[in-house]
Protein backbone atom coordinates (compact mmCIF):
# COMPACT_ATOMS: atom_id res chain seq x y z
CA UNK A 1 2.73 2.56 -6.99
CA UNK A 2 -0.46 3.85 -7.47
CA UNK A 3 -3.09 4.42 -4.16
CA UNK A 4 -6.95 3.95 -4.96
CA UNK A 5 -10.05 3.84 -3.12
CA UNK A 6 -13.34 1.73 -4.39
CA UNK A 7 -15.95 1.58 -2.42
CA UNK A 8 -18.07 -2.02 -1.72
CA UNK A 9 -21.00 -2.70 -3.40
CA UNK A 10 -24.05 -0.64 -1.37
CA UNK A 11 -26.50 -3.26 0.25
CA UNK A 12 -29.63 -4.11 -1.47
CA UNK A 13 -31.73 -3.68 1.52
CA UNK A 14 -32.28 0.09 2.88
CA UNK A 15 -31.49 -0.69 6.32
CA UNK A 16 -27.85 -1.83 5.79
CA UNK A 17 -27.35 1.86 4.77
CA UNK A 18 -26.13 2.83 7.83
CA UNK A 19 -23.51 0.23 8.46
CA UNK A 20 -22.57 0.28 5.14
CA UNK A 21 -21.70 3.76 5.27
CA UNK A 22 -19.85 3.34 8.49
CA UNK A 23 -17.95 0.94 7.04
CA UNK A 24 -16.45 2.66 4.09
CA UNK A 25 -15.77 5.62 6.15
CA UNK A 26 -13.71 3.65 8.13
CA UNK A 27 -12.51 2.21 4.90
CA UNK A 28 -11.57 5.86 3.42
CA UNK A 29 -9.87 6.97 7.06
CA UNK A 30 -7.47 4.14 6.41
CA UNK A 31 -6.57 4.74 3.24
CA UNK A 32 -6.20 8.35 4.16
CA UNK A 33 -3.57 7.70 6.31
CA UNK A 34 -1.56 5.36 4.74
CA UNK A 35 -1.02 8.20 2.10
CA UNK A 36 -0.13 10.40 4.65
CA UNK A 37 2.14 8.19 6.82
CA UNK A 38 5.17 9.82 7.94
CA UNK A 39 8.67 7.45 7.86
CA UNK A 40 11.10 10.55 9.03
CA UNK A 41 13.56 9.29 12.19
CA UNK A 42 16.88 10.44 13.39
CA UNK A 43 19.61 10.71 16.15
CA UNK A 44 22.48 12.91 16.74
CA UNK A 45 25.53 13.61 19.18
CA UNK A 46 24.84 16.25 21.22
CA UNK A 47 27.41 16.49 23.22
CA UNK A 48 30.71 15.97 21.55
CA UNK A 49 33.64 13.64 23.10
CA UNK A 50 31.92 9.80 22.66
CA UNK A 51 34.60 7.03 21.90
CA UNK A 52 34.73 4.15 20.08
CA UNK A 53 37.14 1.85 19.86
CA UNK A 54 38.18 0.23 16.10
CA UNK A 55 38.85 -2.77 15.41
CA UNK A 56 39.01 -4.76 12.23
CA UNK A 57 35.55 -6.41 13.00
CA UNK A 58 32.79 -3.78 11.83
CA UNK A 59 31.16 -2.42 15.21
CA UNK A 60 27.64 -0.35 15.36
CA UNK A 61 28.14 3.36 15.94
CA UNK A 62 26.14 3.79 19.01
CA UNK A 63 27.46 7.42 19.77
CA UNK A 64 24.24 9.32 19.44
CA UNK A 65 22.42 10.24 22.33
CA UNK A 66 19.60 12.14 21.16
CA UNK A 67 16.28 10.80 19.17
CA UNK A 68 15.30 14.25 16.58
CA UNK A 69 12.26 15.13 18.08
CA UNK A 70 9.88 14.91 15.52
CA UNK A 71 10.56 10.61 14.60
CA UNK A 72 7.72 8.93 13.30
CA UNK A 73 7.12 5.71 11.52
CA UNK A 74 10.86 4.85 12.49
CA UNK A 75 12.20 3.33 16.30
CA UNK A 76 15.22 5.29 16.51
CA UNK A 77 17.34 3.80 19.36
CA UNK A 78 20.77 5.42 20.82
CA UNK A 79 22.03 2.66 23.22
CA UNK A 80 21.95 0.02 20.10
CA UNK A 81 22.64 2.97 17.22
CA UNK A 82 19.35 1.22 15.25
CA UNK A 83 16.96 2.15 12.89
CA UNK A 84 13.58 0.34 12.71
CA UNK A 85 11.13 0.76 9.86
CA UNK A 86 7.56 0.30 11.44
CA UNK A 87 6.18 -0.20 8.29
CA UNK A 88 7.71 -0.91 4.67
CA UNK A 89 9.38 2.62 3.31
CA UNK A 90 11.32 3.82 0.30
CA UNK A 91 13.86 5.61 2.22
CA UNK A 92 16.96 7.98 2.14
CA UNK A 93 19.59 8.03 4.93
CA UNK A 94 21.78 11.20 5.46
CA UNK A 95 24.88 10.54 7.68
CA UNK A 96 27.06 12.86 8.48
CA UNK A 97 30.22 12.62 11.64
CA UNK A 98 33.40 14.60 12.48
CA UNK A 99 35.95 12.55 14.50
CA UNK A 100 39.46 12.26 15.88
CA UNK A 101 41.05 8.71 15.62
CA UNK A 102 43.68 8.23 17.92
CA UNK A 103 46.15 6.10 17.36
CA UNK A 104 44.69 5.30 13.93
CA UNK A 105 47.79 6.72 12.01
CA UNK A 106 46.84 7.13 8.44
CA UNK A 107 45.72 3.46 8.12
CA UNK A 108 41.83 3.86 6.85
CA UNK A 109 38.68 3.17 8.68
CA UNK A 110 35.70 1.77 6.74
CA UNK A 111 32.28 3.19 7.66
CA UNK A 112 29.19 1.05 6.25
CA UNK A 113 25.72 1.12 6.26
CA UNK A 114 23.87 -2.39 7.31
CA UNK A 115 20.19 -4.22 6.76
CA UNK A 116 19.27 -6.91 8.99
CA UNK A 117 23.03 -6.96 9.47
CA UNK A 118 24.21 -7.58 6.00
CA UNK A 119 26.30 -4.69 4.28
CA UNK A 120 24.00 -2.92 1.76
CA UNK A 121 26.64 -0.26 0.17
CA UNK A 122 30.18 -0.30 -0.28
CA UNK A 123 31.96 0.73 2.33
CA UNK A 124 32.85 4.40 2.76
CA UNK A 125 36.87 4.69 3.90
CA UNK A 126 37.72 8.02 5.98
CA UNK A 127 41.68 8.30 6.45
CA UNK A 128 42.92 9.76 9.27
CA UNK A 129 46.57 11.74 9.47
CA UNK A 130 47.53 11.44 13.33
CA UNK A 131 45.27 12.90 15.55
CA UNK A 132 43.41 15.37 13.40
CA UNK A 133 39.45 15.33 12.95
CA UNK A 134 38.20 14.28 9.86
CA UNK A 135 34.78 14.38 8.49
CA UNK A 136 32.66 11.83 6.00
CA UNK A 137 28.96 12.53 4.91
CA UNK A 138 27.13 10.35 2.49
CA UNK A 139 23.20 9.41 1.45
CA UNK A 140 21.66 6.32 0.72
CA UNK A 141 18.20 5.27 -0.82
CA UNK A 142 16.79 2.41 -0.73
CA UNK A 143 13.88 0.59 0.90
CA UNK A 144 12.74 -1.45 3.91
CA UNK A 145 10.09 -3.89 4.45
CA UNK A 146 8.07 -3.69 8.18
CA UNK A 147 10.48 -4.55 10.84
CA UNK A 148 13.88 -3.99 8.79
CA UNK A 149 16.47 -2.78 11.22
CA UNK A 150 19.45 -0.16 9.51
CA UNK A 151 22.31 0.35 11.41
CA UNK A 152 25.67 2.06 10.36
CA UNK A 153 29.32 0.44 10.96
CA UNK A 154 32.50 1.19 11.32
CA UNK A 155 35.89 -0.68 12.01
CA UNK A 156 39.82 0.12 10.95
CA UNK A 157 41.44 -1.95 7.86
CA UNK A 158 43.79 -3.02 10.19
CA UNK A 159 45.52 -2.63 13.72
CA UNK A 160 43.36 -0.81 16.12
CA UNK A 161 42.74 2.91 17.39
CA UNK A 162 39.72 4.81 19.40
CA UNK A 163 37.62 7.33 17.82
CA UNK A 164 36.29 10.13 19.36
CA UNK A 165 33.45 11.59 17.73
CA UNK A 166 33.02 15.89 17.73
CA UNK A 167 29.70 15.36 15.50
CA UNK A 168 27.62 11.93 14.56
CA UNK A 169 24.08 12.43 13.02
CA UNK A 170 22.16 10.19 10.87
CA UNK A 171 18.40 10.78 9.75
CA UNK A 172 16.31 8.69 7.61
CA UNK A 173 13.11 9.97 5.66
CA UNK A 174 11.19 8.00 4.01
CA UNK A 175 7.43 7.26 1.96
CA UNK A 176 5.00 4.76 2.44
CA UNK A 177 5.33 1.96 -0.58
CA UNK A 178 3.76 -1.74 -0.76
CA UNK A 179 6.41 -3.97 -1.30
């Protein structure tokens, strides 16, 4: 996509100068910063020992509890583990999480990333041996329109278990596009 300014037509009469040039300042200050608007969010565990239980219904991974402190141009919330594009953004998400599953056994669990609450990748599978931690990391790009909400999932392929998460982080960056 390519970003260009053109100025109005000047007015014909010498005292609409003023305005005029008011005007397309304004003008240029907006298109100023939509080139420079940031999309960068993200939220992380903090404080390891969250739980979540698994099921074979895909649940939201609400175990952050810390925003990054330098989001813009994305509502990160913890309590509902969504991501909410203010404005319409090429993106890339980076998720990374260390966990425990208890209980899980070796049977898989499926972790899956969602827009507007419809699966957008194929689901990652993490398999757990017993009790031990296991990691998964993965990115994503994509893009998002104003008001698209991203949220990552996870649930078991079967039976049920409770995670308990060491690590959880997930940050999205992204650039300003017109779609």
């Amino acid at each position: 996509m390519r970003f260009e300014y053109v100025p109005l037509p000047p007015p014909q009469d010498i005292n609409g100068i003023p305005v005029y040039i008011q005007n397309e300042l304004n003008r240029i200050a907006r298109f100023l910063g939509g080139l420079s608007e940031v999309h960068d969010g993200g939220m992380y565990l903090s404080t390891a020992g969250a739980t979540m239980d698994l099921t074979a219904t895909p649940e939201i991974i609400t175990a952050y509890d810390t925003v990054n402190a330098f989001t813009e141009g994305v509502v990160c919330d913890t309590d509902a583990g969504t991501f909410t594009f203010i404005s319409p953004s090429r993106a890339r998400l980076d998720f990374s999480m260390s966990l425990n599953d208890q209980g899980g056994g070796q049977l898989p669990s499926l972790v899956g990333v969602y827009l507007n609450g419809v699966l957008v990748e194929p689901t990652f599978t993490i398999t757990f041996t017993g009790s031990q931690y296991s990691q998964l990391s993965f990115s994503l790009k994509g893009t998002a329109a104003a008001g698209d909400v991203v949220t990552i999932r996870m649930s078991k392929e079967s039976g049920t278990s409770t995670a308990t998460f060491e690590r959880v982080r997930a940050d999205i960056e992204g650039k300003a596009i017109d779609i």
